[in-house]
Protein backbone atom coordinates (compact mmCIF):
# COMPACT_ATOMS: atom_id res chain seq x y z
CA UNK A 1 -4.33 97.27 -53.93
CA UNK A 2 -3.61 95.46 -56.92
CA UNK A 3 0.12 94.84 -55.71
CA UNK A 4 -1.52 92.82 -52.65
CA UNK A 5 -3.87 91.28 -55.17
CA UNK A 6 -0.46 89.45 -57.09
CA UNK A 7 1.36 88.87 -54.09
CA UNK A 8 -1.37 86.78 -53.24
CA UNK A 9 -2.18 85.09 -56.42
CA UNK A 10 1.17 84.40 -56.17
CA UNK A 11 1.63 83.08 -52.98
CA UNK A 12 -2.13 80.64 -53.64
CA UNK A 13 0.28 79.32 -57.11
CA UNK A 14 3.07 78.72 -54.76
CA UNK A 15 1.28 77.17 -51.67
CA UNK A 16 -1.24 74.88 -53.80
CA UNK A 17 1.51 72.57 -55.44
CA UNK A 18 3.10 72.78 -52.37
CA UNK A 19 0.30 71.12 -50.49
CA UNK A 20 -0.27 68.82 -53.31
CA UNK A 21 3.14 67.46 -53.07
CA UNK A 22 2.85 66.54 -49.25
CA UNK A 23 -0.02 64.67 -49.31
CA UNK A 24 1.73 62.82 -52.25
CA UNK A 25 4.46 62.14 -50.41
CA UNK A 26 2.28 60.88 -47.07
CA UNK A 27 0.62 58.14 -49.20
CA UNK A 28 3.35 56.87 -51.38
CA UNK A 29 4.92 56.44 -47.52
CA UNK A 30 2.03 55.19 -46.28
CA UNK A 31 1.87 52.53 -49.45
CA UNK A 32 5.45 51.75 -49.09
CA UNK A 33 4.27 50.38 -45.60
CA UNK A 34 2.09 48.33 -47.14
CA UNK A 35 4.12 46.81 -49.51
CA UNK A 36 6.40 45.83 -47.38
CA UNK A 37 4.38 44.36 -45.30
CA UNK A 38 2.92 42.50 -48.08
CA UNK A 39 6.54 41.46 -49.63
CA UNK A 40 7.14 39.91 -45.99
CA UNK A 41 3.99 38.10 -45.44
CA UNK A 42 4.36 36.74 -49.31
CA UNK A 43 8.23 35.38 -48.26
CA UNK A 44 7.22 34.35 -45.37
CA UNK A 45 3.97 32.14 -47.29
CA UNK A 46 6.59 30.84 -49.75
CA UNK A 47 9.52 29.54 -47.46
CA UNK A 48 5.95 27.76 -45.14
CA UNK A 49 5.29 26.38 -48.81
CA UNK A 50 8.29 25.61 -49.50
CA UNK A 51 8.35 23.66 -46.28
CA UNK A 52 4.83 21.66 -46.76
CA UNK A 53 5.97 20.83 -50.99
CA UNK A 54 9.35 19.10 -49.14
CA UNK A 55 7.00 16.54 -46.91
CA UNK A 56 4.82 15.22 -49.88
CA UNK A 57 3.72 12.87 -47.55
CA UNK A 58 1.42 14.66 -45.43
CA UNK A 59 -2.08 15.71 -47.35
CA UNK A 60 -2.99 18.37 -44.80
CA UNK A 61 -0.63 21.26 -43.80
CA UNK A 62 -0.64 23.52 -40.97
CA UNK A 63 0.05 26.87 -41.85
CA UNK A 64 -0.95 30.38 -39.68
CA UNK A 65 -2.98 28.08 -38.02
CA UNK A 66 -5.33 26.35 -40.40
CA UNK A 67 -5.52 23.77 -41.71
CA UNK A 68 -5.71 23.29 -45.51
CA UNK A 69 -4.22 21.39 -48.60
CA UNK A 70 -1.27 23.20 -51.07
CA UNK A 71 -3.78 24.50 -53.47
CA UNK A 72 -5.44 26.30 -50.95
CA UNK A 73 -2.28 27.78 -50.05
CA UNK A 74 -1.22 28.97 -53.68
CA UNK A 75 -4.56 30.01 -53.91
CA UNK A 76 -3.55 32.51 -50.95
CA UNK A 77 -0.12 33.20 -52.19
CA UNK A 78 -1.60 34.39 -55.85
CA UNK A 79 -4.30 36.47 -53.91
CA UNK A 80 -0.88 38.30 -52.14
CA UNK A 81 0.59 38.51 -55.13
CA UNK A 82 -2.04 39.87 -56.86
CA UNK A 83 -2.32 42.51 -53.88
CA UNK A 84 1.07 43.38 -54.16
CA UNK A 85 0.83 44.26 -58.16
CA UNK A 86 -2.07 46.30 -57.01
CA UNK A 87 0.19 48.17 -54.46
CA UNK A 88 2.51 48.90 -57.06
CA UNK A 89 0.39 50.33 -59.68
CA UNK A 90 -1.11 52.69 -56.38
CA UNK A 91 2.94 53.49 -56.02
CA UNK A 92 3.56 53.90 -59.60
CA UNK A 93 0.45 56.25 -59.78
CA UNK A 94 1.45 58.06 -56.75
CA UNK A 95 5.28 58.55 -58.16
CA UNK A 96 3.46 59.89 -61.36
CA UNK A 97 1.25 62.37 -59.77
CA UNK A 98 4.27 63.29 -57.13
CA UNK A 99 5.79 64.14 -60.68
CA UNK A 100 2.74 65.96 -62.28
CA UNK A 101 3.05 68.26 -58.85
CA UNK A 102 6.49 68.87 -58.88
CA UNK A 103 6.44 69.89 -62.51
CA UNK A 104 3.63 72.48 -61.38
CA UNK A 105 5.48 73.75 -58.65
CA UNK A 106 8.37 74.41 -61.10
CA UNK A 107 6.02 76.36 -63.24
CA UNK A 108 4.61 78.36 -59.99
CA UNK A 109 7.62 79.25 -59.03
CA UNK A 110 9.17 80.62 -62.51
CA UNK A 111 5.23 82.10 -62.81
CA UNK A 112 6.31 84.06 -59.07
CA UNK A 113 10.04 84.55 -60.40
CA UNK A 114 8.72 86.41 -63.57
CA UNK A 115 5.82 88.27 -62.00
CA UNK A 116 8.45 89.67 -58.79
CA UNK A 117 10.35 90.77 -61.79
CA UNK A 118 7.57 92.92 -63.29
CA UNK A 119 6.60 93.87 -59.62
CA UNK A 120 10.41 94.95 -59.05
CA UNK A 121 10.67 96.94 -62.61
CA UNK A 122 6.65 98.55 -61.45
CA UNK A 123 8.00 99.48 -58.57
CA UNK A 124 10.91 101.24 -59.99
CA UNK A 125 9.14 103.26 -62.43
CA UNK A 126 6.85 104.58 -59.50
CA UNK A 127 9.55 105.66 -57.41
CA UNK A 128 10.74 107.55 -60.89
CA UNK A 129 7.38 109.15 -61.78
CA UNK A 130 7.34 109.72 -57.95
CA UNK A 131 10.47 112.06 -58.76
CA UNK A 132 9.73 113.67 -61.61
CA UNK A 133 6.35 114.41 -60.03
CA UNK A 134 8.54 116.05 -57.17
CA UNK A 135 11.01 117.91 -58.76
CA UNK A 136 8.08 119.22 -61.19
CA UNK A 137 6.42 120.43 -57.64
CA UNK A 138 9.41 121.86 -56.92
CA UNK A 139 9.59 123.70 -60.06
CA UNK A 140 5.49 124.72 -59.24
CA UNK A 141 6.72 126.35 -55.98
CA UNK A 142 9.82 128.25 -57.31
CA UNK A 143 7.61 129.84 -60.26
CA UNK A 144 4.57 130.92 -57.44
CA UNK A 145 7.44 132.05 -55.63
CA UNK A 146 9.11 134.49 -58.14
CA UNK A 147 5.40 135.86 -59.11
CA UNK A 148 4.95 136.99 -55.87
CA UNK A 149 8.08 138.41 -55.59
């Protein structure tokens, strides 16, 4: 009973960092996307800026369809910027925490190393008590024998 009762603890320390580390990875994937996404929609914002700050002439641009003046636009770039930094503290947090599980799966799996030791050196001494107890049996059955005799 209480061998099934570490093999399972130790499987639950092994299986829970595990899990934790997938779901890590998922949404650092996930925000990588995103990011890139972002990183394209903020080049592709700049070279249309770039474009409307080389024709000075014209007051009103049309970018993505609207209408609107340069400030407007900035104003949009700086909000994507601002979204990206955002992203990449989310990433940065994410690598951290992929880090934080990793380190705990480390420590699971030296916990499981070091306890299938112990199991290993239990399990030898019961097969030697489970000798001793034998040949003393043994010994039981020869002395019964040679009373009766």
């Amino acid at each position: 009973m209480s061998k099934q009762i570490v093999l399972l603890t130790c499987m639950l320390a092994l299986v829970f960092p595990l899990a934790l580390t997938g779901c890590c990875r998922v949404e650092m994937a996930s925000l990588q996307d995103e990011l890139n996404r972002t990183r394209a929609e903020k080049n592709d914002l700049q070279a249309k800026l770039e474009t409307a700050m080389r024709t000075p002439k014209q007051s009103n641009v049309q970018v993505l369809g609207l209408d609107g003046s340069l400030s407007e636009f900035q104003k949009q770039i700086d909000a994507f910027v601002s979204f990206r930094e955002e992203l990449q503290k989310r990433e940065d947090e994410l690598a951290r925490l992929r880090q934080a599980a990793l380190a705990e799966a480390v420590i699971a799996q030296e916990r499981m190393d070091k306890l299938g030791t112990q199991l290993q050196s239990e399990t030898e001494r019961v097969v030697q008590l489970q000798g001793q107890l034998k040949q003393a049996q043994t010994a039981i059955v020869d002395l019964q024998d040679k009373l009766k005799e």
